[in-house]
C-alpha atoms as a PDB file:
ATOM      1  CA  UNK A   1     102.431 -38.404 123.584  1.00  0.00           C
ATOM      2  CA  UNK A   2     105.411 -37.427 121.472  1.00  0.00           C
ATOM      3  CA  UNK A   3     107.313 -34.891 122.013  1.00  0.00           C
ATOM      4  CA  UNK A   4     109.123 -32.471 119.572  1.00  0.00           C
ATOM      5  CA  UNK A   5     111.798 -30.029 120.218  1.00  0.00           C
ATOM      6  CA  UNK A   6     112.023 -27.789 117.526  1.00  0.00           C
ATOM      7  CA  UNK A   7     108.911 -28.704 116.543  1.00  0.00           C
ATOM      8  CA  UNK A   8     108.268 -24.435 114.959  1.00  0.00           C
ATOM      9  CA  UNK A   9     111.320 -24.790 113.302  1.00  0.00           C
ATOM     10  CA  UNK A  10     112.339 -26.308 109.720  1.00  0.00           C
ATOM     11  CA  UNK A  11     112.651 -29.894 109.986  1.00  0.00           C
ATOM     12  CA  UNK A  12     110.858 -29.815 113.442  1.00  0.00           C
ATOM     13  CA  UNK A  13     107.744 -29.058 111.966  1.00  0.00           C
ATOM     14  CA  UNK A  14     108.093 -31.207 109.120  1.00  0.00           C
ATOM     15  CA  UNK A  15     108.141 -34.125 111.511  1.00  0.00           C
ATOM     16  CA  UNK A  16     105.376 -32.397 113.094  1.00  0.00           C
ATOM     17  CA  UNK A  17     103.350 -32.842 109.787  1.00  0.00           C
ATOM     18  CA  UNK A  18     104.537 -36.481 109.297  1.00  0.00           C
ATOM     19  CA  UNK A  19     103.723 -37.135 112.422  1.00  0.00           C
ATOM     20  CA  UNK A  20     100.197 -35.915 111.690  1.00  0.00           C
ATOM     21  CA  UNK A  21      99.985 -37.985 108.204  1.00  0.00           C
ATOM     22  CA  UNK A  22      99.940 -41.029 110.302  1.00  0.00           C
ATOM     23  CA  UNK A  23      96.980 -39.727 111.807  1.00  0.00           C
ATOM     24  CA  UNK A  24      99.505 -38.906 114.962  1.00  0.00           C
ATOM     25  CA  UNK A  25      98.567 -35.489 117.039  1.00  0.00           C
ATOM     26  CA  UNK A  26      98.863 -36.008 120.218  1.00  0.00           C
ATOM     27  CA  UNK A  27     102.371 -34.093 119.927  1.00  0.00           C
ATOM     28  CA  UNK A  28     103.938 -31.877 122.341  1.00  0.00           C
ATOM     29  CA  UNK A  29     105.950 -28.916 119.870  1.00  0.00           C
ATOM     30  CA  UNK A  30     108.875 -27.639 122.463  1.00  0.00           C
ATOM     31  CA  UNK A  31     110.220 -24.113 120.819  1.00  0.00           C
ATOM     32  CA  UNK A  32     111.475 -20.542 121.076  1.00  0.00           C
ATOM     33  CA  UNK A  33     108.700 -18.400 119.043  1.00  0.00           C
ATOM     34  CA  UNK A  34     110.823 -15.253 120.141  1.00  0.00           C
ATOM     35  CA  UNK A  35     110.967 -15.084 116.234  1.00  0.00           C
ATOM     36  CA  UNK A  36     106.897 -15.197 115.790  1.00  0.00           C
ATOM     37  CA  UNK A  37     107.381 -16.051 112.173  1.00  0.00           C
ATOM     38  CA  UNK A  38     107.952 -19.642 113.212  1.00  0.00           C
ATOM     39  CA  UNK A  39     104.105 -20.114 114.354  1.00  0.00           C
ATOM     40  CA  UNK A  40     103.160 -20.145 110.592  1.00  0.00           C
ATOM     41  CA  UNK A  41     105.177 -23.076 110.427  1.00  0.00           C
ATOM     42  CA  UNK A  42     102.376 -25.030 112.373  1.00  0.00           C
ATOM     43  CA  UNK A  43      99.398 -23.322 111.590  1.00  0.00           C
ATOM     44  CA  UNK A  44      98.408 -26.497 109.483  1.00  0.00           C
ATOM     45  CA  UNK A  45      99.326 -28.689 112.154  1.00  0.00           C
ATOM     46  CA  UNK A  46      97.422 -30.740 114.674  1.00  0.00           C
ATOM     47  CA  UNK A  47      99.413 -30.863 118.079  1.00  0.00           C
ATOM     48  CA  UNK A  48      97.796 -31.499 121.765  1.00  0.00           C
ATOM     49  CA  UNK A  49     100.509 -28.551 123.505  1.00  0.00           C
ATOM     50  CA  UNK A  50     102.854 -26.152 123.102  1.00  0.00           C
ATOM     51  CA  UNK A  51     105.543 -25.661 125.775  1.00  0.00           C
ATOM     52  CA  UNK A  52     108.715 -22.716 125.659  1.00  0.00           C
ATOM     53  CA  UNK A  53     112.067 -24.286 125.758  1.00  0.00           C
ATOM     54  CA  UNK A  54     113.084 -23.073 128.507  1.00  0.00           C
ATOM     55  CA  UNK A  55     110.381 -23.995 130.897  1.00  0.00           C
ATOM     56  CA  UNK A  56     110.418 -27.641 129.197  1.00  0.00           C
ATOM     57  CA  UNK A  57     113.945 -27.297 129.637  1.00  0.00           C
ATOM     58  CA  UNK A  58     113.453 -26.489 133.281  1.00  0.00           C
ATOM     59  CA  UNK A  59     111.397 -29.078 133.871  1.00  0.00           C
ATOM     60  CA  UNK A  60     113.589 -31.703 132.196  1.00  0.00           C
ATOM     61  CA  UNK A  61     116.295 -30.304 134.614  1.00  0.00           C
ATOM     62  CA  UNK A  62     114.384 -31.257 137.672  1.00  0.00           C
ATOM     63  CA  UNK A  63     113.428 -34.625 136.546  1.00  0.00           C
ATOM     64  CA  UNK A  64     109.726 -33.822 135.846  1.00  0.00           C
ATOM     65  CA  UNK A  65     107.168 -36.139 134.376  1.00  0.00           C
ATOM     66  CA  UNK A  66     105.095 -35.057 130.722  1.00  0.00           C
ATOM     67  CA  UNK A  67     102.370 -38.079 130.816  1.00  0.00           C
ATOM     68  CA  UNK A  68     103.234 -41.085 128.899  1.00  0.00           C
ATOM     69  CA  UNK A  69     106.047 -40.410 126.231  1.00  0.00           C
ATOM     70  CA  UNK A  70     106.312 -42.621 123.747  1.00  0.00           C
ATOM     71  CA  UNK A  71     109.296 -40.447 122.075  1.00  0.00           C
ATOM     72  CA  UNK A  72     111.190 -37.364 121.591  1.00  0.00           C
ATOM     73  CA  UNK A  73     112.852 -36.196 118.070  1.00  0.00           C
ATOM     74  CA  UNK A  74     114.993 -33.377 119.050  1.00  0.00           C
ATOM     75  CA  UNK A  75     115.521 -31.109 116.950  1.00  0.00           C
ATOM     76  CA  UNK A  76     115.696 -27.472 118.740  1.00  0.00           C
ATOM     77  CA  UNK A  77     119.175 -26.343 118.562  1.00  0.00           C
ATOM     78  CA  UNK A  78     120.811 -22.972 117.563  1.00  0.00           C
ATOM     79  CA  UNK A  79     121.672 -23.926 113.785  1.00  0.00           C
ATOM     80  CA  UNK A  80     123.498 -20.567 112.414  1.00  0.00           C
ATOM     81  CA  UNK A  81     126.687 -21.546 111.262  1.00  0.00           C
ATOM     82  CA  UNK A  82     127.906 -18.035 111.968  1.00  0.00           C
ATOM     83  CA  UNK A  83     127.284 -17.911 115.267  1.00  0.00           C
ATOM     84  CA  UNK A  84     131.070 -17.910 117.246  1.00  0.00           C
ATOM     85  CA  UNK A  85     128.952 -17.168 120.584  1.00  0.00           C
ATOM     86  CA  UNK A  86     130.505 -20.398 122.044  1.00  0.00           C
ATOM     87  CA  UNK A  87     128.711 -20.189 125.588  1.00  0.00           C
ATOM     88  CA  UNK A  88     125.284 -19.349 123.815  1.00  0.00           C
ATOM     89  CA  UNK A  89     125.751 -22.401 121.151  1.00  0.00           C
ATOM     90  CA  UNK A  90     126.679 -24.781 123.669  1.00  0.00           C
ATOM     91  CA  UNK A  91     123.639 -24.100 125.904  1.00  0.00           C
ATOM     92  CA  UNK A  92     121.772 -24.260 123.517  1.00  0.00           C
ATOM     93  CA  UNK A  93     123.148 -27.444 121.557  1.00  0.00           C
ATOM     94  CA  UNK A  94     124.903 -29.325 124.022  1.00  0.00           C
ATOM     95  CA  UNK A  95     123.418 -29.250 127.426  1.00  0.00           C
ATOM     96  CA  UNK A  96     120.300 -28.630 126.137  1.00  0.00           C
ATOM     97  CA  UNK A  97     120.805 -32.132 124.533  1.00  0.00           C
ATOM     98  CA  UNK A  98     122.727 -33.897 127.687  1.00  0.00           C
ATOM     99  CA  UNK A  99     119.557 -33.404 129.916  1.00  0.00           C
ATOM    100  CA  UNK A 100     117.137 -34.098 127.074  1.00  0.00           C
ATOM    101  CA  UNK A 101     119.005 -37.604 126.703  1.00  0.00           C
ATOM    102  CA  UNK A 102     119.059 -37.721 130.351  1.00  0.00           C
ATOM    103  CA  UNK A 103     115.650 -37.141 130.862  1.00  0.00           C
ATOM    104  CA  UNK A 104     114.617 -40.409 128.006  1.00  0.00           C
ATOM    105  CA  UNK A 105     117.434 -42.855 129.157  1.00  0.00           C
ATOM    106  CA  UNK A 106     116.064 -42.486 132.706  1.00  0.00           C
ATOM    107  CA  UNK A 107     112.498 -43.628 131.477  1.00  0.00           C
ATOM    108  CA  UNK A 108     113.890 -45.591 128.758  1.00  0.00           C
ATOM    109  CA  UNK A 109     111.934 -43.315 125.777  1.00  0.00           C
ATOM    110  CA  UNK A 110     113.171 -43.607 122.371  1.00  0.00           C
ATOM    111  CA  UNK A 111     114.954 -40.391 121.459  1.00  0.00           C
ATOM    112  CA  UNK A 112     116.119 -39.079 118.122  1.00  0.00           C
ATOM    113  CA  UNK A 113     118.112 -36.441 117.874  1.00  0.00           C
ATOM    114  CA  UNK A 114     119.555 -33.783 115.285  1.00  0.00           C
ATOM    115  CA  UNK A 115     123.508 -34.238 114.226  1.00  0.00           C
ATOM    116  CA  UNK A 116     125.058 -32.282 111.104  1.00  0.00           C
ATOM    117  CA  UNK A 117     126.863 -32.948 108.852  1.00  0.00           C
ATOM    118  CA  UNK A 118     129.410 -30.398 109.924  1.00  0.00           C
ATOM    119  CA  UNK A 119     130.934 -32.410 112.217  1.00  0.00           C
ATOM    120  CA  UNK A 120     132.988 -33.881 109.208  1.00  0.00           C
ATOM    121  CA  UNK A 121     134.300 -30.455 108.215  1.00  0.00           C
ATOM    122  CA  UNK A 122     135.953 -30.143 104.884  1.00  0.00           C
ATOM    123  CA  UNK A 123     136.084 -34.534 104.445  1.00  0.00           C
ATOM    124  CA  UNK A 124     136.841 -35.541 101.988  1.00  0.00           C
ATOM    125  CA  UNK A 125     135.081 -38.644 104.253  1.00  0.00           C
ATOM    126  CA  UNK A 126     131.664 -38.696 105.370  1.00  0.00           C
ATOM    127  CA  UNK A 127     131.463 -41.614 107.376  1.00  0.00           C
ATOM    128  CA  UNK A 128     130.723 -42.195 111.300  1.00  0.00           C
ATOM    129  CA  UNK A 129     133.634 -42.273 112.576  1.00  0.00           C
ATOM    130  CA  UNK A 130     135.788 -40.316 115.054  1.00  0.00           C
ATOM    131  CA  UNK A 131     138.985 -40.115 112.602  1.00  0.00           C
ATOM    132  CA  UNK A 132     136.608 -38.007 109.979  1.00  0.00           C
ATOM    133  CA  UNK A 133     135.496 -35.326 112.146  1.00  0.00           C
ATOM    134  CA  UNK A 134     136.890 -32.209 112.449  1.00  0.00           C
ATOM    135  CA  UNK A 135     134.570 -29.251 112.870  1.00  0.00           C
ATOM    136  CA  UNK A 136     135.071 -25.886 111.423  1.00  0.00           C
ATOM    137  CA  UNK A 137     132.538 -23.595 113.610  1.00  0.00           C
ATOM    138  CA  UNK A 138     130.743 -23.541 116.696  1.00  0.00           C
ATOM    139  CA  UNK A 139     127.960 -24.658 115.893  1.00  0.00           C
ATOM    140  CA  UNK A 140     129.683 -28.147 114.120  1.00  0.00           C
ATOM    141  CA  UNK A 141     131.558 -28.153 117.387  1.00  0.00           C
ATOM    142  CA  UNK A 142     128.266 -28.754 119.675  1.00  0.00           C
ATOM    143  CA  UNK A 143     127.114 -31.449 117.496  1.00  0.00           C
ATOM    144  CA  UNK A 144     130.160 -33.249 117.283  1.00  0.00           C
ATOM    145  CA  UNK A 145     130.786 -32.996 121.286  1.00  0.00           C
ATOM    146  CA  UNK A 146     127.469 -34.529 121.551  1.00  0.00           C
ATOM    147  CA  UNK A 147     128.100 -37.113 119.290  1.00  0.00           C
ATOM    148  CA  UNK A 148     131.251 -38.048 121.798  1.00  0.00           C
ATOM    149  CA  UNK A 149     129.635 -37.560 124.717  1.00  0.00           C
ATOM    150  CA  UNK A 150     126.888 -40.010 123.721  1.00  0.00           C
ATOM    151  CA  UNK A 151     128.889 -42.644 121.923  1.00  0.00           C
ATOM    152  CA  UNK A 152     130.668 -44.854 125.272  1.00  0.00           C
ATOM    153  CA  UNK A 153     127.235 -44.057 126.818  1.00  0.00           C
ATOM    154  CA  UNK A 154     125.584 -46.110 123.653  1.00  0.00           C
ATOM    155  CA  UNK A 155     126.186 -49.244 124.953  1.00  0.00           C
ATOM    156  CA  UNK A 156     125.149 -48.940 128.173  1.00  0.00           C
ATOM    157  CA  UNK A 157     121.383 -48.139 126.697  1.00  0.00           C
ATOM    158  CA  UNK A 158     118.601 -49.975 126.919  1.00  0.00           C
ATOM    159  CA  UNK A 159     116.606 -47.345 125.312  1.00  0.00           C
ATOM    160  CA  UNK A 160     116.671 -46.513 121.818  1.00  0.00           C
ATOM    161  CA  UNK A 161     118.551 -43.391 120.663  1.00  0.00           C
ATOM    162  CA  UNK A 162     119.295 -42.198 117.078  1.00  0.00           C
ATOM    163  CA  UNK A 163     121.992 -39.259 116.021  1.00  0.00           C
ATOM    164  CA  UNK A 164     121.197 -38.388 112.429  1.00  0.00           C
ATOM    165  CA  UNK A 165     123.787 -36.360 110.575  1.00  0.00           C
ATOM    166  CA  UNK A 166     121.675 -34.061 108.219  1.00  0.00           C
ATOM    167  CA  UNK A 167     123.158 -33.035 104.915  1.00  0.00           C
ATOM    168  CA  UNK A 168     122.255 -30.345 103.468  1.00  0.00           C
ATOM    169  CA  UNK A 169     118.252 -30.257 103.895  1.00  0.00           C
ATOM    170  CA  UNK A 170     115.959 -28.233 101.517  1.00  0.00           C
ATOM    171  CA  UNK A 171     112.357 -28.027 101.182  1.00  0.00           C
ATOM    172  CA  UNK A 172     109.215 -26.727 103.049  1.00  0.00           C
ATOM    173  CA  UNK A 173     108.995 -24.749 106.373  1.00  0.00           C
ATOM    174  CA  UNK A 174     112.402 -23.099 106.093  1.00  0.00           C
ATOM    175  CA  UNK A 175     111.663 -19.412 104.675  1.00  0.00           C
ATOM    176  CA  UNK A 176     111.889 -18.023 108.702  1.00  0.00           C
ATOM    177  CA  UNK A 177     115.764 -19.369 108.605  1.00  0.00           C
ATOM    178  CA  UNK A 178     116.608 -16.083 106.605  1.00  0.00           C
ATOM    179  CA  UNK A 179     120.105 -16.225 105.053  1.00  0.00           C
ATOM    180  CA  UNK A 180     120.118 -19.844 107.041  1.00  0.00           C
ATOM    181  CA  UNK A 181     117.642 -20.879 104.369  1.00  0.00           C
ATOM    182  CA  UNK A 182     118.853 -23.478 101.284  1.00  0.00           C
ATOM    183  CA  UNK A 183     120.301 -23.135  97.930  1.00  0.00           C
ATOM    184  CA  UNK A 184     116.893 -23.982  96.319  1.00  0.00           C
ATOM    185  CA  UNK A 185     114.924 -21.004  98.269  1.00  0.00           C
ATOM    186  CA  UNK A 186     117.569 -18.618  97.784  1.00  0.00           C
ATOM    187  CA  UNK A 187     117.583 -19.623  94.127  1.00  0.00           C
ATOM    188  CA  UNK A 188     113.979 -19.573  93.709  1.00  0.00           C
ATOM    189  CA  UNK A 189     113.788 -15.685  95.329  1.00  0.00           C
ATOM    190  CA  UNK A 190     116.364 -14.439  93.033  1.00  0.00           C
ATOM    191  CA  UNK A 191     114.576 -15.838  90.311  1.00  0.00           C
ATOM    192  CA  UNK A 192     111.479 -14.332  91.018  1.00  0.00           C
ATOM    193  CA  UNK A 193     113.355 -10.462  91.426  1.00  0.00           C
ATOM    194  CA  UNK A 194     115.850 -10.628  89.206  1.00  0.00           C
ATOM    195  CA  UNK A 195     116.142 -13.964  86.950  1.00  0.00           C
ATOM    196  CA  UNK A 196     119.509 -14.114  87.529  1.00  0.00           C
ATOM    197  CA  UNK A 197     121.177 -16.915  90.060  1.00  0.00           C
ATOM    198  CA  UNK A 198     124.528 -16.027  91.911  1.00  0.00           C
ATOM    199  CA  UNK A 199     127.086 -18.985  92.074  1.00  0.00           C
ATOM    200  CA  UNK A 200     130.421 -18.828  93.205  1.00  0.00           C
ATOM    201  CA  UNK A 201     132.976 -19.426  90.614  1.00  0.00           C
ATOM    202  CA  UNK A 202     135.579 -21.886  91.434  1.00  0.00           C
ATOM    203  CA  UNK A 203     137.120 -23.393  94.631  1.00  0.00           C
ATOM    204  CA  UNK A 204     139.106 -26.131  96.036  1.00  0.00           C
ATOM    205  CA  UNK A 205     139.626 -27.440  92.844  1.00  0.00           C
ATOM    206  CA  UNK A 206     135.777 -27.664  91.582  1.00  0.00           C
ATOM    207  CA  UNK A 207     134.870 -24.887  88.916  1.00  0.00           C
ATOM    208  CA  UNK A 208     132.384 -22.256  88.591  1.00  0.00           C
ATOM    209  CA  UNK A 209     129.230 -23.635  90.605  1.00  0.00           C
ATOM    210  CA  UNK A 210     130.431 -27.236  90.382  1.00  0.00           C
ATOM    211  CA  UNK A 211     131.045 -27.871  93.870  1.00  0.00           C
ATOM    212  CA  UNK A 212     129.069 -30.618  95.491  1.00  0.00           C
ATOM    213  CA  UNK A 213     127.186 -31.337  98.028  1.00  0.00           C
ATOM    214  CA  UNK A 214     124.836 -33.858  99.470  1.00  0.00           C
ATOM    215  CA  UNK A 215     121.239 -31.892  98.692  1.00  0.00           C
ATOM    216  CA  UNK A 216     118.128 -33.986 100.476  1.00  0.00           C
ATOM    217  CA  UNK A 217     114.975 -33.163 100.707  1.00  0.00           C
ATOM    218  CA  UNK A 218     113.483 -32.653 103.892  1.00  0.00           C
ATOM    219  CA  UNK A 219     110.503 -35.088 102.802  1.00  0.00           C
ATOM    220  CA  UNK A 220     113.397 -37.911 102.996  1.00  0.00           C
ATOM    221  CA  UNK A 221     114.968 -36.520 106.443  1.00  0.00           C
ATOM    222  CA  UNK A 222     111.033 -37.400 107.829  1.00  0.00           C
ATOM    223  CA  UNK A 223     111.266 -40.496 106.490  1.00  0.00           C
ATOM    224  CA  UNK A 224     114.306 -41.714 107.798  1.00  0.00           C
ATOM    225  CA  UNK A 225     113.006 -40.381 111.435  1.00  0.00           C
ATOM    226  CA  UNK A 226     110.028 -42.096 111.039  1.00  0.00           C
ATOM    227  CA  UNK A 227     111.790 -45.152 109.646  1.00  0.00           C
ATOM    228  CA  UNK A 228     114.182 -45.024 112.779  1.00  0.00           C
ATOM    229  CA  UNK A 229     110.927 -44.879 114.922  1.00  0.00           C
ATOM    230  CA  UNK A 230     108.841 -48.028 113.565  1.00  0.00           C
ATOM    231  CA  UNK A 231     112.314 -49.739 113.981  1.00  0.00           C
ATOM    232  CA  UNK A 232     113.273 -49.758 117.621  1.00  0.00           C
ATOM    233  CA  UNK A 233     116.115 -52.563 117.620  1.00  0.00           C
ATOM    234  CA  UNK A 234     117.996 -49.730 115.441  1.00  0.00           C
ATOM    235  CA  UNK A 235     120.538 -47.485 117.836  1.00  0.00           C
ATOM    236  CA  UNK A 236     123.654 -45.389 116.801  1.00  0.00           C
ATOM    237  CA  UNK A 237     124.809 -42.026 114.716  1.00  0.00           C
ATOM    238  CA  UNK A 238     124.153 -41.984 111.264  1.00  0.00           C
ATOM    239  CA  UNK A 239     124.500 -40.202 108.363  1.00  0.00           C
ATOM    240  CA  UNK A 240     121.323 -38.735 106.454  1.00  0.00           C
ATOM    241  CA  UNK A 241     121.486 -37.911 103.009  1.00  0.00           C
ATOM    242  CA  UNK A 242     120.969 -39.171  99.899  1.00  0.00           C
ATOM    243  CA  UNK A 243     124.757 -40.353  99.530  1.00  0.00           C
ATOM    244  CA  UNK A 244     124.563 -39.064  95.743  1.00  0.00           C
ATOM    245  CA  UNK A 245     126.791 -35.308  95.555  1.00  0.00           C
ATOM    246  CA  UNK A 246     125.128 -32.790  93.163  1.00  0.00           C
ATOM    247  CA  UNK A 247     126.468 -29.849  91.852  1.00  0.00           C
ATOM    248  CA  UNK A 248     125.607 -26.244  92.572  1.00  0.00           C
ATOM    249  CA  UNK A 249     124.606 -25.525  89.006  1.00  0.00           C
ATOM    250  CA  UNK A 250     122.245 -28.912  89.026  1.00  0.00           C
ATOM    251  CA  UNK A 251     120.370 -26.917  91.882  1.00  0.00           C
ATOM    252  CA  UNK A 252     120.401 -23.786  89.590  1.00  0.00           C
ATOM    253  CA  UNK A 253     119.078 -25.973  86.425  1.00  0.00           C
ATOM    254  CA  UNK A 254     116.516 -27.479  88.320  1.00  0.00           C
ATOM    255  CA  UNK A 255     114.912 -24.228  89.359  1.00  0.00           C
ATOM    256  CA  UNK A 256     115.580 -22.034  86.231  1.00  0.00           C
ATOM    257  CA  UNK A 257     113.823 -25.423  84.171  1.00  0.00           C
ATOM    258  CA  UNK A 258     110.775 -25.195  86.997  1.00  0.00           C
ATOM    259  CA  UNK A 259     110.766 -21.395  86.290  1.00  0.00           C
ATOM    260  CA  UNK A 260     111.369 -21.650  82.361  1.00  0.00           C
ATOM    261  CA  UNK A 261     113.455 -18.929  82.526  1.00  0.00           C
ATOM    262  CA  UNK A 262     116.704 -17.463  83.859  1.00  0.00           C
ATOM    263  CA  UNK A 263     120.683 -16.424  83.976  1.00  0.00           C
ATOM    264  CA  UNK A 264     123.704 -17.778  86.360  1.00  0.00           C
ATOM    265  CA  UNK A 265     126.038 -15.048  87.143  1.00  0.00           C
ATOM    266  CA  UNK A 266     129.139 -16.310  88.700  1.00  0.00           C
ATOM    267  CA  UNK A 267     130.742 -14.210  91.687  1.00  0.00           C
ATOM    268  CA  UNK A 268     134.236 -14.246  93.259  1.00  0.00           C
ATOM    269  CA  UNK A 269     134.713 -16.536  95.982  1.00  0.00           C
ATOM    270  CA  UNK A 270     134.071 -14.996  99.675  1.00  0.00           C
ATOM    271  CA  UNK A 271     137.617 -14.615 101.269  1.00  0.00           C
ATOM    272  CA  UNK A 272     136.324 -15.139 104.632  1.00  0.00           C
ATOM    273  CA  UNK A 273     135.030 -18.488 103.600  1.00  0.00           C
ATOM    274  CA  UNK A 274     138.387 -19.830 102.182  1.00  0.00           C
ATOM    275  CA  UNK A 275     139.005 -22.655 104.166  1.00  0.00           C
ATOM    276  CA  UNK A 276     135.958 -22.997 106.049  1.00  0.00           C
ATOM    277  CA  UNK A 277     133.212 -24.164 103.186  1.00  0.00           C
ATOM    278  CA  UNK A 278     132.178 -27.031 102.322  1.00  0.00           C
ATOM    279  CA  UNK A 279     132.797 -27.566  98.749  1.00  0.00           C
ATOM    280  CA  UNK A 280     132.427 -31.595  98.741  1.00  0.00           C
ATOM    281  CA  UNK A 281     129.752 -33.197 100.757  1.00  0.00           C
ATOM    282  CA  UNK A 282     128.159 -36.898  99.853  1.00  0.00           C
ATOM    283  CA  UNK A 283     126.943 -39.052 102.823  1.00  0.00           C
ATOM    284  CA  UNK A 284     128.723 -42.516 103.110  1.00  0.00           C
ATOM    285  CA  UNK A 285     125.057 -44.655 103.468  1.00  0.00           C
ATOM    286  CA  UNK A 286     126.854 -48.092 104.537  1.00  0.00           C
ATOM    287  CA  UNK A 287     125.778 -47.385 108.097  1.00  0.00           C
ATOM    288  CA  UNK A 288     122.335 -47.007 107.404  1.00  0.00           C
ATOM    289  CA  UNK A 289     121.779 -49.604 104.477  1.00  0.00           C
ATOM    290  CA  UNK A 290     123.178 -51.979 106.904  1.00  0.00           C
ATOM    291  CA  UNK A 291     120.816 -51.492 109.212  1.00  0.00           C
ATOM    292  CA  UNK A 292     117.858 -51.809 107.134  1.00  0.00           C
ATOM    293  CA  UNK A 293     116.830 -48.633 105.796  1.00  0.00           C
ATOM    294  CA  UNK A 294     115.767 -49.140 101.698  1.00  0.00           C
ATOM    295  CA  UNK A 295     114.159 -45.700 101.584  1.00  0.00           C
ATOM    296  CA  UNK A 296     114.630 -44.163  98.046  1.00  0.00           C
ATOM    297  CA  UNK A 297     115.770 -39.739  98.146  1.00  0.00           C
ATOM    298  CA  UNK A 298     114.799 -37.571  95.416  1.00  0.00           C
ATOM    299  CA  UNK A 299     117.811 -36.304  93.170  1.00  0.00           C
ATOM    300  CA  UNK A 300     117.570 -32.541  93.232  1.00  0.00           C
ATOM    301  CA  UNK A 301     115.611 -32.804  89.524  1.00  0.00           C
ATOM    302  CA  UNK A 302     112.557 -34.166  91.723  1.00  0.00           C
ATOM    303  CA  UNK A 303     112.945 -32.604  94.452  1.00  0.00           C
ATOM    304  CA  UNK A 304     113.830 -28.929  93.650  1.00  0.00           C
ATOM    305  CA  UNK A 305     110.433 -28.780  91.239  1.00  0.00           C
ATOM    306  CA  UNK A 306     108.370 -30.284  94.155  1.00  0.00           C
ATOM    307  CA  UNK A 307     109.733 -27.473  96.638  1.00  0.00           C
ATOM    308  CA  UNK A 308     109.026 -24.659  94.369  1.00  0.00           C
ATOM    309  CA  UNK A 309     105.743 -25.997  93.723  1.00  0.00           C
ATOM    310  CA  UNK A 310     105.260 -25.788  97.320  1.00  0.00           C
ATOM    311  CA  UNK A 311     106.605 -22.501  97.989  1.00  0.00           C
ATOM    312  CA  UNK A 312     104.334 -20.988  94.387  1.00  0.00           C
ATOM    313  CA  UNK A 313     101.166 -22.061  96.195  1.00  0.00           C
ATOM    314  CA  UNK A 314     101.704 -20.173  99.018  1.00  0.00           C
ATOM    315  CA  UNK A 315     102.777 -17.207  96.827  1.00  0.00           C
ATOM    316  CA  UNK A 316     106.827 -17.275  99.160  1.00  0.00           C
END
């Protein structure tokens, strides 16, 4: 069995369908459906079970067994940026993950676990390391105490276990995340109601809609996962993205081209975000390359047209 945490949500479920690809279902999906939304997330999915997270979490707690486990990618966490409910986030995020890594080192499963980008704040580095890090919310907080608390623990572990520091991930099974969602679905909805795309103008130094980020597809955050997972020598925190930054407006191109129509409107900068966005993101990929992983990501010009694709055949 494999289990995955998450497994209703956006990348979660994603795995879930990977998983699946390789003819894989006996899959345990560990969630919160108290937003019901999520279930349509696996309604093409083959799993085995469905637990809650709090009774799995229970049961993690007081050392219980699940049947032969041959891993765990966890990925249920509270992911809102805006949430500044500290207690709540680090339930959620960081003791949630302490037992959960617990639980596998114990047995000696393979776990793989969800890290953000975040943790590096504003850079302008993105590379593993503690003198990079400097989180900005709560929720980049939780990851990045994780992070610590597992890093003098790493080698100390038989096991393998795997901290992968998503970018910023677009693609299918995200349209429950709400204002949460990516660039690319927000772009493609405002395209569809109004053909016009809102951009920020200018900010630390990057013009109108040209700052950058690290934009991967969510097709290449499964494959890295599953990568990590046919490769058990490979433990540590890495980053996961495509280490290429693309601008805002190559996003916006890339769906107003798929669309074959449409405006950018430039807006003034959110005050309440001045210091606290991320205007520069790119992944440093040394980490990863080193260890062996060749895996090729979509630029956003392959990518964005492959999402939308998705989302116009299910009329979202």
């Amino acid at each position: 069995m494999i289990i995955v945490t998450g497994g209703a949500g956006f990348i979660g479920s994603n795995l879930v369908q990977g998983l699946n690809a390789r003819g894989i279902s006996d899959i345990l999906v560990v969630d919160d459906l108290s937003d019901g939304r999520k279930c349509l997330n696996l309604a093409d999915a083959d799993i085995h079970d469905y637990m809650d997270r709090d009774a799995f979490l229970r049961r993690v707690q007081a050392g219980d067994e699940f049947g032969p486990v041959e891993a765990v990618f966890h990925q249920g966490a509270c992911s809102a940026t805006t949430e500044w409910d500290g207690r709540y986030v680090m339930a959620v995020n960081y003791d949630y993950s302490k037992a959960v890594l617990g639980w596998c080192v114990e047995r000696g499963v393979p776990l793989f676990y969800a890290s953000s980008a975040s943790v590096y704040g504003m850079g302008p580095e993105f590379r593993e390391s503690r003198e990079f890090e400097r989180p900005l919310n709560m929720y980049a907080y939780s990851k990045f105490l994780f992070d610590c608390h597992l890093r003098p623990l790493l080698p100390r572990i038989d096991s393998q276990v795997v901290g992968l520091r998503y970018f910023n991930v677009y693609g299918p099974r995200e349209q429950h995340k709400g204002g949460m969602a990516s660039v690319a679905y927000h772009f493609n909805t405002q395209l569809r109601e109004s053909g016009r795309l809102k951009l920020f103008e200018g900010s630390d130094g990057f013009g109108p809609g040209e700052q950058r980020r690290d934009f991967i597809h969510v097709d290449d955050i499964v494959a890295i996962n599953l990568w990590l997972f046919d490769n058990p020598q490979v433990s540590g925190i890495f980053n996961a993205g495509t280490g290429r930054a693309q601008s805002f407006n190559e996003v916006a191109h890339a769906a107003i081209d798929w669309h074959g129509r449409g405006e950018i409107e430039y807006i003034p900068f959110p005050e309440q975000l001045k210091g606290r966005y991320q205007s520069f993101t790119e992944a440093d990929l040394s980490a990863l390359r080193a260890a062996g992983c060749d895996h090729a990501f979509m630029p956003v010009e392959v990518g964005v047209p492959r999402y939308l694709e998705w989302l116009a055949e299910r009329g979202l």
